[in-house]
PDB file of N, CA and C in Angstrom:
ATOM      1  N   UNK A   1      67.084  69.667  71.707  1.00  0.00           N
ATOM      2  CA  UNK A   1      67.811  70.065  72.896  1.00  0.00           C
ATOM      3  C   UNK A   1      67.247  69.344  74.109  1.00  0.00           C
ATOM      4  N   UNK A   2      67.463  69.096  74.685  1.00  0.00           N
ATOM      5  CA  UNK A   2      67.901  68.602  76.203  1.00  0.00           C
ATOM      6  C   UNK A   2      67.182  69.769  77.510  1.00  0.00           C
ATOM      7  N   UNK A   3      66.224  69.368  78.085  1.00  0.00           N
ATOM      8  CA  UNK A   3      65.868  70.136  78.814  1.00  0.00           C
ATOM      9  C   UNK A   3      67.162  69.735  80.635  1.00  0.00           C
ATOM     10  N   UNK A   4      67.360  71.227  80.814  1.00  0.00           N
ATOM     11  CA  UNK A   4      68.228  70.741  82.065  1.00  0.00           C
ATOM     12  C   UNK A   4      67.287  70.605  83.217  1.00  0.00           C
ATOM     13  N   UNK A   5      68.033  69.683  83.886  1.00  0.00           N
ATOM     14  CA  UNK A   5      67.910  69.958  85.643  1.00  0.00           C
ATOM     15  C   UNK A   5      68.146  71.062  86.217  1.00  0.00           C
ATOM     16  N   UNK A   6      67.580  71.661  87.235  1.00  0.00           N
ATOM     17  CA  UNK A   6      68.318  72.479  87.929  1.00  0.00           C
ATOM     18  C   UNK A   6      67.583  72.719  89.316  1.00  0.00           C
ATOM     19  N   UNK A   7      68.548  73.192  89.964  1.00  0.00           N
ATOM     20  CA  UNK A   7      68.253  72.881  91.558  1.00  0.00           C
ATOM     21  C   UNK A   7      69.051  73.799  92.294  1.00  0.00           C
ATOM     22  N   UNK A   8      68.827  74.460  93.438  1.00  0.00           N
ATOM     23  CA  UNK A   8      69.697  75.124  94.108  1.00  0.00           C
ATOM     24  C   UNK A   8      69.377  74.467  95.606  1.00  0.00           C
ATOM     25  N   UNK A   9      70.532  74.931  95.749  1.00  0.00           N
ATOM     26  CA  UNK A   9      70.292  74.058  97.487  1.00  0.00           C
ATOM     27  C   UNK A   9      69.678  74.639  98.680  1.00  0.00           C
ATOM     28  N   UNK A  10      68.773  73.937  99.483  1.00  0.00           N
ATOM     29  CA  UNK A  10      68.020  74.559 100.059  1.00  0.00           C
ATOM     30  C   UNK A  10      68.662  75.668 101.051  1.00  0.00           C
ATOM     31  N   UNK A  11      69.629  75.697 101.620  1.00  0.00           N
ATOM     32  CA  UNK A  11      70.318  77.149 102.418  1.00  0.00           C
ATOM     33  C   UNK A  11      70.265  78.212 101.461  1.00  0.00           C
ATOM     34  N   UNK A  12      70.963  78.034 100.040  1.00  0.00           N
ATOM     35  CA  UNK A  12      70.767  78.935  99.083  1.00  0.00           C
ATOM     36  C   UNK A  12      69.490  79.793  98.972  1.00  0.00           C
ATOM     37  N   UNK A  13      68.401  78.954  98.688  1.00  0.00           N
ATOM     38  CA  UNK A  13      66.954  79.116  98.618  1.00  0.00           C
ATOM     39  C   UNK A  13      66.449  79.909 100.020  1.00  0.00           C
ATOM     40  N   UNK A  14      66.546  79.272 101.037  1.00  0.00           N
ATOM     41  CA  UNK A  14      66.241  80.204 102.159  1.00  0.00           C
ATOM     42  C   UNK A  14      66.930  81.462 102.083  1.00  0.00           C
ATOM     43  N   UNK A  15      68.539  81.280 101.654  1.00  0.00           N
ATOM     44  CA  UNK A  15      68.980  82.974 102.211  1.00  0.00           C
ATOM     45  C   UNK A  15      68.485  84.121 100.825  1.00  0.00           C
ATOM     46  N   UNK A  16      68.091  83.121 100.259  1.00  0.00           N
ATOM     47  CA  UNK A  16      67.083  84.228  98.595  1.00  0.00           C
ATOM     48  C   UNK A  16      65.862  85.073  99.040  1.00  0.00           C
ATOM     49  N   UNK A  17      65.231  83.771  99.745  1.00  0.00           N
ATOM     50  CA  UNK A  17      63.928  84.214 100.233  1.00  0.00           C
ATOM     51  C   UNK A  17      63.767  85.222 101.183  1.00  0.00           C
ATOM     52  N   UNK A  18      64.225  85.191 102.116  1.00  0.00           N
ATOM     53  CA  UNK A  18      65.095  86.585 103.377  1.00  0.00           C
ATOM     54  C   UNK A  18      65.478  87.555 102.785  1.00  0.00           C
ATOM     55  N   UNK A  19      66.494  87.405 101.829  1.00  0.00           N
ATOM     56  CA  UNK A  19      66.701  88.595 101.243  1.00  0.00           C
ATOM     57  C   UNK A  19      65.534  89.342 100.238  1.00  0.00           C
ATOM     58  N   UNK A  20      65.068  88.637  99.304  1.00  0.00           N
ATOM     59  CA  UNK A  20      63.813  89.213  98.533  1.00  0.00           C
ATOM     60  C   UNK A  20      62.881  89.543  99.383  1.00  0.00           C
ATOM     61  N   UNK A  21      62.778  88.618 100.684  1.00  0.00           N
ATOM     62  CA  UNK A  21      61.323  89.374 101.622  1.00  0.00           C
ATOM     63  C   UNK A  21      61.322  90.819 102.605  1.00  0.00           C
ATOM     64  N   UNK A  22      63.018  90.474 103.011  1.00  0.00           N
ATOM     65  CA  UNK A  22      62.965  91.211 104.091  1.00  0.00           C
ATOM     66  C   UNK A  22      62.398  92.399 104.349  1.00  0.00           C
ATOM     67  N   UNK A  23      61.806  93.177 105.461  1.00  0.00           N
ATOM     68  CA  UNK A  23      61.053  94.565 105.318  1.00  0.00           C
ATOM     69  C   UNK A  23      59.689  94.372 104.636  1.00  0.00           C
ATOM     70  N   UNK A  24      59.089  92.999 104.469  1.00  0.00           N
ATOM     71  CA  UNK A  24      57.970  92.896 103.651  1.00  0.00           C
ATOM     72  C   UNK A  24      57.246  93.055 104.695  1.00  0.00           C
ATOM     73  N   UNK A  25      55.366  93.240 104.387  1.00  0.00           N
ATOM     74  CA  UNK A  25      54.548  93.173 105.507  1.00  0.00           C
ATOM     75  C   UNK A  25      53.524  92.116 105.192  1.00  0.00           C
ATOM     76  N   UNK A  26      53.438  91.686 103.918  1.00  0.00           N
ATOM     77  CA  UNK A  26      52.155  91.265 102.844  1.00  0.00           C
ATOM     78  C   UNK A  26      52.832  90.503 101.837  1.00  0.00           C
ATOM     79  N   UNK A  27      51.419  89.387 101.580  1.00  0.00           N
ATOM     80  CA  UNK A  27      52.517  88.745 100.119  1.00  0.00           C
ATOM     81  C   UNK A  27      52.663  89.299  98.931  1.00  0.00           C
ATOM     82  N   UNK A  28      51.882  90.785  99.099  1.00  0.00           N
ATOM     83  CA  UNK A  28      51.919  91.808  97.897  1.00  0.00           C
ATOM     84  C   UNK A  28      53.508  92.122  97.952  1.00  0.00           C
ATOM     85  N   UNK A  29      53.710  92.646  98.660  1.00  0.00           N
ATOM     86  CA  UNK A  29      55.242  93.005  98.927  1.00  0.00           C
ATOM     87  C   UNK A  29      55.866  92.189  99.012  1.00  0.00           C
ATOM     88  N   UNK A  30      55.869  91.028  99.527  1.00  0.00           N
ATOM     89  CA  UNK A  30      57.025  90.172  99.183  1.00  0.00           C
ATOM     90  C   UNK A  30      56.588  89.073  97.655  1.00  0.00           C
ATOM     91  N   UNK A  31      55.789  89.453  96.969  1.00  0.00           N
ATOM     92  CA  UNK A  31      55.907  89.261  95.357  1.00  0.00           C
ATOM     93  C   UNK A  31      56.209  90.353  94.777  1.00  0.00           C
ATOM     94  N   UNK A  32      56.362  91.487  95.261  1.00  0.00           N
ATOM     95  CA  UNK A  32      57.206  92.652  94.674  1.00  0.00           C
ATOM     96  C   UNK A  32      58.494  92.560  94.615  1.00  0.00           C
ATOM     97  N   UNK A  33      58.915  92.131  95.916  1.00  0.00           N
ATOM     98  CA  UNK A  33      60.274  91.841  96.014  1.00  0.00           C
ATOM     99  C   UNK A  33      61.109  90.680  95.607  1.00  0.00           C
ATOM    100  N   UNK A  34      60.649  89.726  95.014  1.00  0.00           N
ATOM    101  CA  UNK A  34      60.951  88.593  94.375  1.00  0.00           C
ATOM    102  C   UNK A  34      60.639  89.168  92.675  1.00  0.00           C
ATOM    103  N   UNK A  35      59.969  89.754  92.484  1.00  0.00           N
ATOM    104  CA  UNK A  35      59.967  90.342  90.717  1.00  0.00           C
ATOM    105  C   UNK A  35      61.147  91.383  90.781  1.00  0.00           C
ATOM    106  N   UNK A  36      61.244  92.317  91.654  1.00  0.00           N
ATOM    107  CA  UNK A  36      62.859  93.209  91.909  1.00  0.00           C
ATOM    108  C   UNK A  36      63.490  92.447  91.414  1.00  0.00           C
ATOM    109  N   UNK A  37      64.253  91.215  92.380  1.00  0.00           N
ATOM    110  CA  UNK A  37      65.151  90.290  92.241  1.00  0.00           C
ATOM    111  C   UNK A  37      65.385  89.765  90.822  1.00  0.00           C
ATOM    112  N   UNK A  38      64.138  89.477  90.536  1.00  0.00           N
ATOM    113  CA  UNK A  38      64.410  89.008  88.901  1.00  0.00           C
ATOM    114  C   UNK A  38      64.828  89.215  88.003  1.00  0.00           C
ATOM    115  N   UNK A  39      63.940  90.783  87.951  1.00  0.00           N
ATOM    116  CA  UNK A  39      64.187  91.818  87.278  1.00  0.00           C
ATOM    117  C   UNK A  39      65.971  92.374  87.177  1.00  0.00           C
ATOM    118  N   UNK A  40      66.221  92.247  88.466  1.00  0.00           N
ATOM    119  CA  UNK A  40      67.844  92.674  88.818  1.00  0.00           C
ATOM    120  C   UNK A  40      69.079  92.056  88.156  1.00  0.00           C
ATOM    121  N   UNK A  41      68.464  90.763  88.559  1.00  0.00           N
ATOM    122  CA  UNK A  41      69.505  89.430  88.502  1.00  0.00           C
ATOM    123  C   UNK A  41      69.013  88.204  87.384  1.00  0.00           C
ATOM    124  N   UNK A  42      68.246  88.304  86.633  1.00  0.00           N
ATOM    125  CA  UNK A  42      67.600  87.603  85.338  1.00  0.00           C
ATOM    126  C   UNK A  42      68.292  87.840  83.740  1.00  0.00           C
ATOM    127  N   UNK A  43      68.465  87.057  83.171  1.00  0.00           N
ATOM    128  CA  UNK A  43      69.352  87.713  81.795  1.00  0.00           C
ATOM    129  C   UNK A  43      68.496  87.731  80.787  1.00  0.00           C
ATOM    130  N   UNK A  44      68.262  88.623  80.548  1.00  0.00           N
ATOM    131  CA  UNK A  44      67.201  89.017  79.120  1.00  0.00           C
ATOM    132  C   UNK A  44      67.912  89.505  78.294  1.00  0.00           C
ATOM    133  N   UNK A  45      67.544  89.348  77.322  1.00  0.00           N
ATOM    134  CA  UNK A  45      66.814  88.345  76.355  1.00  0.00           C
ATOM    135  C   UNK A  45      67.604  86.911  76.537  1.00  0.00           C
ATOM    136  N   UNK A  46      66.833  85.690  76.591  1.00  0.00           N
ATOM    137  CA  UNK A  46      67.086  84.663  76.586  1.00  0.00           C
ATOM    138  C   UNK A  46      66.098  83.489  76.329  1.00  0.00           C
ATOM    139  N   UNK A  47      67.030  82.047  75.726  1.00  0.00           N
ATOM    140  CA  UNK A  47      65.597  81.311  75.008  1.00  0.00           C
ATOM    141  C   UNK A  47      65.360  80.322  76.211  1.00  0.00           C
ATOM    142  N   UNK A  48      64.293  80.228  76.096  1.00  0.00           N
ATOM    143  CA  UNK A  48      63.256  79.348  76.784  1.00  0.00           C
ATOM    144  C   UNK A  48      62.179  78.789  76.182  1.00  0.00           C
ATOM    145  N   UNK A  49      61.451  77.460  77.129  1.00  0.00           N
ATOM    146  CA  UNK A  49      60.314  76.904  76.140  1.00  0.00           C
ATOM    147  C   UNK A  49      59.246  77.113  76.939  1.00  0.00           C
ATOM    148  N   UNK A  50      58.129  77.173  76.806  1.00  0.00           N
ATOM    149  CA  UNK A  50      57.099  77.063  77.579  1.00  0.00           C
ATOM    150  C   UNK A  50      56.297  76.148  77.054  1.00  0.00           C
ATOM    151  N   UNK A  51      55.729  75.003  77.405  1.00  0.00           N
ATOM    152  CA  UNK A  51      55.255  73.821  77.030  1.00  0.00           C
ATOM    153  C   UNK A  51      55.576  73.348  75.884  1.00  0.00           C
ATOM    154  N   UNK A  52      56.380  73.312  75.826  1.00  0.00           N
ATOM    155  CA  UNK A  52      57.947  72.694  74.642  1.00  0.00           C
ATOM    156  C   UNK A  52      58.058  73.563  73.386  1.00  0.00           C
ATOM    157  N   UNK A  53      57.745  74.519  73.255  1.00  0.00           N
ATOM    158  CA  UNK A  53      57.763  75.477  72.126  1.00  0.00           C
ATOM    159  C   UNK A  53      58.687  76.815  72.542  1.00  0.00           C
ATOM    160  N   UNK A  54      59.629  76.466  71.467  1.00  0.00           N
ATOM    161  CA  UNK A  54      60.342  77.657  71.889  1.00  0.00           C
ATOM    162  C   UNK A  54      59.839  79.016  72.098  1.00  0.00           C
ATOM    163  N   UNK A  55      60.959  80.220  73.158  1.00  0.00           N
ATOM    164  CA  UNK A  55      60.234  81.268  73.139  1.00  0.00           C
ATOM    165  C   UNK A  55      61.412  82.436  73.599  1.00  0.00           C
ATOM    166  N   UNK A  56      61.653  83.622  73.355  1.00  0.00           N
ATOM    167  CA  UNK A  56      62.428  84.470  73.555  1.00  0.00           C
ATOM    168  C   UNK A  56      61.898  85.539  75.206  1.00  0.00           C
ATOM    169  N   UNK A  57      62.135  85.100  76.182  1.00  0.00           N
ATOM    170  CA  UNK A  57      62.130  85.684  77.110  1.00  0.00           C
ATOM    171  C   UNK A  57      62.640  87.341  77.381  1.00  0.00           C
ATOM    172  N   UNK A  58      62.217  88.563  77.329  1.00  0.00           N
ATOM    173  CA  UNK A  58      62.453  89.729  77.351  1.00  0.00           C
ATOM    174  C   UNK A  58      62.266  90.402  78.658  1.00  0.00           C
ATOM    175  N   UNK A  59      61.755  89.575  79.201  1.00  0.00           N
ATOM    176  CA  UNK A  59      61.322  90.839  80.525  1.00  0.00           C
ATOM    177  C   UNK A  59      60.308  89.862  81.360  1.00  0.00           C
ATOM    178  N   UNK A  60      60.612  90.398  82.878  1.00  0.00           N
ATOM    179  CA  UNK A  60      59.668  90.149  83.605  1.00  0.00           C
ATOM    180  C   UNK A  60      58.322  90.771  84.539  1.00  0.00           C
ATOM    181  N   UNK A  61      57.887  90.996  84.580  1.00  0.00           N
ATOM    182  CA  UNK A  61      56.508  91.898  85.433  1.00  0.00           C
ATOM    183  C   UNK A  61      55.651  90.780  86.129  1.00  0.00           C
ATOM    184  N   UNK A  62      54.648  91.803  86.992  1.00  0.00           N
ATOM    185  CA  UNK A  62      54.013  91.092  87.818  1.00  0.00           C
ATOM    186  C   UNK A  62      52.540  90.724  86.937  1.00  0.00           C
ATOM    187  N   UNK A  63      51.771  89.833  87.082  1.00  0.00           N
ATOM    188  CA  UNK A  63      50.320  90.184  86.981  1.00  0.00           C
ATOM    189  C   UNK A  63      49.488  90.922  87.550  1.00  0.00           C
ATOM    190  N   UNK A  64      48.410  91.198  86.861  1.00  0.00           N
ATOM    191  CA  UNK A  64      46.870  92.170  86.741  1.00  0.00           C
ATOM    192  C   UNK A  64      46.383  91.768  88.284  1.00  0.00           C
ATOM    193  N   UNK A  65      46.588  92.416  89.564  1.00  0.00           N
ATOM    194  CA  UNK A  65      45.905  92.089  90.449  1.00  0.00           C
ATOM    195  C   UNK A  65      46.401  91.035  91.673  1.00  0.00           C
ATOM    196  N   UNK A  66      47.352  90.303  91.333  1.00  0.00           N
ATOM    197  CA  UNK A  66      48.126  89.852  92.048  1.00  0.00           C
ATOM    198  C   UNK A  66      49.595  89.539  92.744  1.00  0.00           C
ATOM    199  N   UNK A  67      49.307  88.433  93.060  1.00  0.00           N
ATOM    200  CA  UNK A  67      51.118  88.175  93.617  1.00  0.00           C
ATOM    201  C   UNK A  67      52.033  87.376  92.695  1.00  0.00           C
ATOM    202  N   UNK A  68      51.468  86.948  91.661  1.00  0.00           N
ATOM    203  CA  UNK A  68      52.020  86.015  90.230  1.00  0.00           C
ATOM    204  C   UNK A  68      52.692  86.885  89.594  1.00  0.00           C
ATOM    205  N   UNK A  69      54.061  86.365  89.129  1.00  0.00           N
ATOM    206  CA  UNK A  69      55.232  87.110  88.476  1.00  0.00           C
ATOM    207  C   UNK A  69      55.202  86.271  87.162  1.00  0.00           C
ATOM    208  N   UNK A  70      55.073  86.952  85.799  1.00  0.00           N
ATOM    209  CA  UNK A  70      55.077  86.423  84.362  1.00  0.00           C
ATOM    210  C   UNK A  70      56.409  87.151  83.691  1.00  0.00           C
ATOM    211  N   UNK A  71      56.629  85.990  82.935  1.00  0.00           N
ATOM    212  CA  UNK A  71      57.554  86.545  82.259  1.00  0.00           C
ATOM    213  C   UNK A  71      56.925  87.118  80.564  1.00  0.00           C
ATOM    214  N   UNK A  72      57.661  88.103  80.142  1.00  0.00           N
ATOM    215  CA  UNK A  72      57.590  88.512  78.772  1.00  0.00           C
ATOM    216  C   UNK A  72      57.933  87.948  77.848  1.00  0.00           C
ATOM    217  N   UNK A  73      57.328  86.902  76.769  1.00  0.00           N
ATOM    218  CA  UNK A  73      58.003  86.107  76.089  1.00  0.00           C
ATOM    219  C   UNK A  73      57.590  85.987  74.984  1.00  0.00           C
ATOM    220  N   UNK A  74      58.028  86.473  73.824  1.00  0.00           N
ATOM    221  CA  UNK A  74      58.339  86.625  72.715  1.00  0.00           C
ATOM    222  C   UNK A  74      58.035  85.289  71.657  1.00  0.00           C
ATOM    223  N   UNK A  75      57.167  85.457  71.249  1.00  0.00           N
ATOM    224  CA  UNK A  75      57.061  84.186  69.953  1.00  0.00           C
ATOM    225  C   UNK A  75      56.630  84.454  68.391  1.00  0.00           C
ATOM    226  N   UNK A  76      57.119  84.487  67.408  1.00  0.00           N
ATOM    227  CA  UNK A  76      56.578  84.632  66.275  1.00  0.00           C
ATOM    228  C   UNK A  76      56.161  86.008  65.887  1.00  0.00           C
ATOM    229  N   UNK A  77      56.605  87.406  67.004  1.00  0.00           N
ATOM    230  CA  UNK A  77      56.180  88.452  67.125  1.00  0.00           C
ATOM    231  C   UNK A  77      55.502  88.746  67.425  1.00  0.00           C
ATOM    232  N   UNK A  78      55.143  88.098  68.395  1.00  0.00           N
ATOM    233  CA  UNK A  78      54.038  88.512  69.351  1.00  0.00           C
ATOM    234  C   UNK A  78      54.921  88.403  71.030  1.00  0.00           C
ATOM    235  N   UNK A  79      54.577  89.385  71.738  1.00  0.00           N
ATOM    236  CA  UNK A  79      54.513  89.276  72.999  1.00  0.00           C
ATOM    237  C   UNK A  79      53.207  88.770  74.237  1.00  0.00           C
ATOM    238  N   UNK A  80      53.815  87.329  74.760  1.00  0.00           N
ATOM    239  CA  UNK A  80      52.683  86.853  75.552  1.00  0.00           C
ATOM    240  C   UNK A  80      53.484  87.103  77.116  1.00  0.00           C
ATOM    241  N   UNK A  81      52.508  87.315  77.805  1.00  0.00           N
ATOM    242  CA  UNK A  81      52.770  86.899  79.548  1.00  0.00           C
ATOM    243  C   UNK A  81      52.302  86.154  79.626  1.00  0.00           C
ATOM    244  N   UNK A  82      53.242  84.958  80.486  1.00  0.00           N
ATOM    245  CA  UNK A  82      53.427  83.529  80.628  1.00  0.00           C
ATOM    246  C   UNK A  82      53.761  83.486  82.204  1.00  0.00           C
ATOM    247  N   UNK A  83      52.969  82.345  82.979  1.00  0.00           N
ATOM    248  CA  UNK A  83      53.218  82.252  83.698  1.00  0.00           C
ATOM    249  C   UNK A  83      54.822  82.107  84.252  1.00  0.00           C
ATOM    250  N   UNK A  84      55.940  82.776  85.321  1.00  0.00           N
ATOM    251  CA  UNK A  84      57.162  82.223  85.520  1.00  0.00           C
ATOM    252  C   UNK A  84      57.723  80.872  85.639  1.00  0.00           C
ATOM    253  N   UNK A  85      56.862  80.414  86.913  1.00  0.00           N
ATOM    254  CA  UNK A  85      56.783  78.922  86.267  1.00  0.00           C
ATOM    255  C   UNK A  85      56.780  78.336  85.621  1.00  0.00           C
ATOM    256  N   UNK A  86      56.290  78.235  84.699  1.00  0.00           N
ATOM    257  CA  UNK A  86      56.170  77.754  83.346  1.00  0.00           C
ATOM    258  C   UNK A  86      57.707  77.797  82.263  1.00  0.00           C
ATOM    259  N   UNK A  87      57.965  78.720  82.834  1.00  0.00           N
ATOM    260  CA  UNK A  87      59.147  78.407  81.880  1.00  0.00           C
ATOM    261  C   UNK A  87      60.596  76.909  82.150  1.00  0.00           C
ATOM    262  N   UNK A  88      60.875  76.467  80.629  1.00  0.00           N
ATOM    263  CA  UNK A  88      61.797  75.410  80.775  1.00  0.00           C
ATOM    264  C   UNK A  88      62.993  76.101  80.064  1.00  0.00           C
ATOM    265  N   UNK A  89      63.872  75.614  80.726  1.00  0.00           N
ATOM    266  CA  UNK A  89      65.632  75.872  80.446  1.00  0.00           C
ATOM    267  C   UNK A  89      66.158  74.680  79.276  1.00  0.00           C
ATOM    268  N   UNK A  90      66.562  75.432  78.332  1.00  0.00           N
ATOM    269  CA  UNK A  90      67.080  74.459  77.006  1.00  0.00           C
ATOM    270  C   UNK A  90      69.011  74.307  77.697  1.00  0.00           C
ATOM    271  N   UNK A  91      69.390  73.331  77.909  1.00  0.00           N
ATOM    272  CA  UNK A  91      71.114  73.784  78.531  1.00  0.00           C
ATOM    273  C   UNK A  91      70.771  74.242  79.788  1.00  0.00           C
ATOM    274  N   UNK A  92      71.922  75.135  80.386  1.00  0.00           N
ATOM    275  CA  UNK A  92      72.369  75.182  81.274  1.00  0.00           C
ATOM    276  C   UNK A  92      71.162  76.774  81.310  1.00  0.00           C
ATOM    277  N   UNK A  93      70.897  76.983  83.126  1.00  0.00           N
ATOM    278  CA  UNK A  93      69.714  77.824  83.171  1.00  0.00           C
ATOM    279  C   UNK A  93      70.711  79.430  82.998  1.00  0.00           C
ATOM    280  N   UNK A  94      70.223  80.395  82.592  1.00  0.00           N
ATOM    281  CA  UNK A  94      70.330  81.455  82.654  1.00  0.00           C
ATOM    282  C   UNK A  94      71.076  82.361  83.766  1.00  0.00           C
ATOM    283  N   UNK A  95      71.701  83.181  84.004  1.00  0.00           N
ATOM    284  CA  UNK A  95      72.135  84.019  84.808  1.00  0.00           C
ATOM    285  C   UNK A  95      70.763  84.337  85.531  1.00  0.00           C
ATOM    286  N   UNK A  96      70.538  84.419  86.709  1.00  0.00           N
ATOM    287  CA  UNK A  96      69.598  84.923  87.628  1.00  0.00           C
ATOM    288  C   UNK A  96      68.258  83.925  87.892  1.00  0.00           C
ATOM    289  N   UNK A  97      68.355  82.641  87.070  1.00  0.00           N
ATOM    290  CA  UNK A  97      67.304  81.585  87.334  1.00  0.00           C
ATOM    291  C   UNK A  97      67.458  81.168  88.595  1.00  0.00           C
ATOM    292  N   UNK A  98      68.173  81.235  89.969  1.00  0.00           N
ATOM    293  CA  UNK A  98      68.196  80.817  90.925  1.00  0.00           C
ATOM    294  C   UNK A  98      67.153  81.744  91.688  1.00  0.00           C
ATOM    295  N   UNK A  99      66.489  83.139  91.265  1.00  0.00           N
ATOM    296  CA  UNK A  99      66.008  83.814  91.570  1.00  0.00           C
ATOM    297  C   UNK A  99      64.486  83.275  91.467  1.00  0.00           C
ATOM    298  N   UNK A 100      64.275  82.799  90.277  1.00  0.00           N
ATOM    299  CA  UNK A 100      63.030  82.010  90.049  1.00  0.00           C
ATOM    300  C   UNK A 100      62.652  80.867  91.042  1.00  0.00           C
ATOM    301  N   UNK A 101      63.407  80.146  91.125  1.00  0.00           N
ATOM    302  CA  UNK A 101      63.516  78.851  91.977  1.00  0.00           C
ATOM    303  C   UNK A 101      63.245  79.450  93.470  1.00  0.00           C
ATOM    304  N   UNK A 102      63.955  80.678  93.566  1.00  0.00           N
ATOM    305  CA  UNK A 102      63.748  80.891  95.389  1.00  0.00           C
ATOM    306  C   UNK A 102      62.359  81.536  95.333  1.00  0.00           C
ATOM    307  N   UNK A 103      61.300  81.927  94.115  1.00  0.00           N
ATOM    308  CA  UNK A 103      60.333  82.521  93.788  1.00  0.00           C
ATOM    309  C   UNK A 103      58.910  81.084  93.891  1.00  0.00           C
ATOM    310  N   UNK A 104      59.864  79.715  93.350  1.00  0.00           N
ATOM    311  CA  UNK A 104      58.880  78.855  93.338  1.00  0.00           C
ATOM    312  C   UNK A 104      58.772  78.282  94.938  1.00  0.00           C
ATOM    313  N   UNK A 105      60.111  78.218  95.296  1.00  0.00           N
ATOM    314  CA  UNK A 105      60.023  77.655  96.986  1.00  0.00           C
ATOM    315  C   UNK A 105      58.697  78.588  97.580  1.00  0.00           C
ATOM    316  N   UNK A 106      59.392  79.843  97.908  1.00  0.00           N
ATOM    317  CA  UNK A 106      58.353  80.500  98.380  1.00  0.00           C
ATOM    318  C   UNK A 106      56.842  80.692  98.271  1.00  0.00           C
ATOM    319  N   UNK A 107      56.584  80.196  97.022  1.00  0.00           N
ATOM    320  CA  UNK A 107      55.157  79.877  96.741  1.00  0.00           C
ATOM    321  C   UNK A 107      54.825  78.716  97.202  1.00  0.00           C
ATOM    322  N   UNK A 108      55.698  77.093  97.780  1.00  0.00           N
ATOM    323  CA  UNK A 108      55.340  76.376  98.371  1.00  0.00           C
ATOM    324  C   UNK A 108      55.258  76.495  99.542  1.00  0.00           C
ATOM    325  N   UNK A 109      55.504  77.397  99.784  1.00  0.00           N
ATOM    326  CA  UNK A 109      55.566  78.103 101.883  1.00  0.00           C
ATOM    327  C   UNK A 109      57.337  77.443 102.547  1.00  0.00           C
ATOM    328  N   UNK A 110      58.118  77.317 101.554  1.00  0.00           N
ATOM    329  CA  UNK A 110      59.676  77.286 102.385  1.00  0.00           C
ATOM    330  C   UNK A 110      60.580  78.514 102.968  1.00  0.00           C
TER     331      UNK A 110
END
């Protein structure tokens, strides 16, 4: 398979980020509010690779202590948390992956 491109356009991305932050005070809270979003608008179960090995995506949560959002991902019967980032799109991305993307901007400070 074919790993896709994908991209959302930066107005898109800003009005994500506003909306997942708004009412935030902290980047605790506004990585709360970007895992909401995910959580909301993300389609689980769905396949994904994480360093080219396939993997069944189930769910998303935050990490142990911080502002890092992992996804739940399923391999061989086992459940690992994987960084969000980390995940690659086989085809066309998922229902609610634009949510991720306004998750990675924001971690570059856009």
């Amino acid at each position: 398979m074919r790993k896709s491109k994908f991209s959302v356009q930066p107005r898109t991305l800003k009005r994500l980020i506003e909306e997942a932050t708004v009412d935030c005070y902290d980047e605790w809270e506004q990585a709360s509010g970007f895992l909401a979003k995910i959580q909301d608008h993300a389609t689980c179960p769905v396949a994904a690779r994480v360093v080219g090995e396939p993997v069944q995506v189930v769910g998303f949560d935050s990490a142990e202590g911080g502002t890092d959002i992992v996804a739940l991902c399923k391999r061989q019967g086992k459940t690992y948390k994987i960084g969000v980032l980390s995940l690659e799109w086989d085809g066309k991305p998922p229902k609610g992956a634009e949510w991720i993307e306004a998750y990675r901007a924001w971690l570059r400070g856009a």
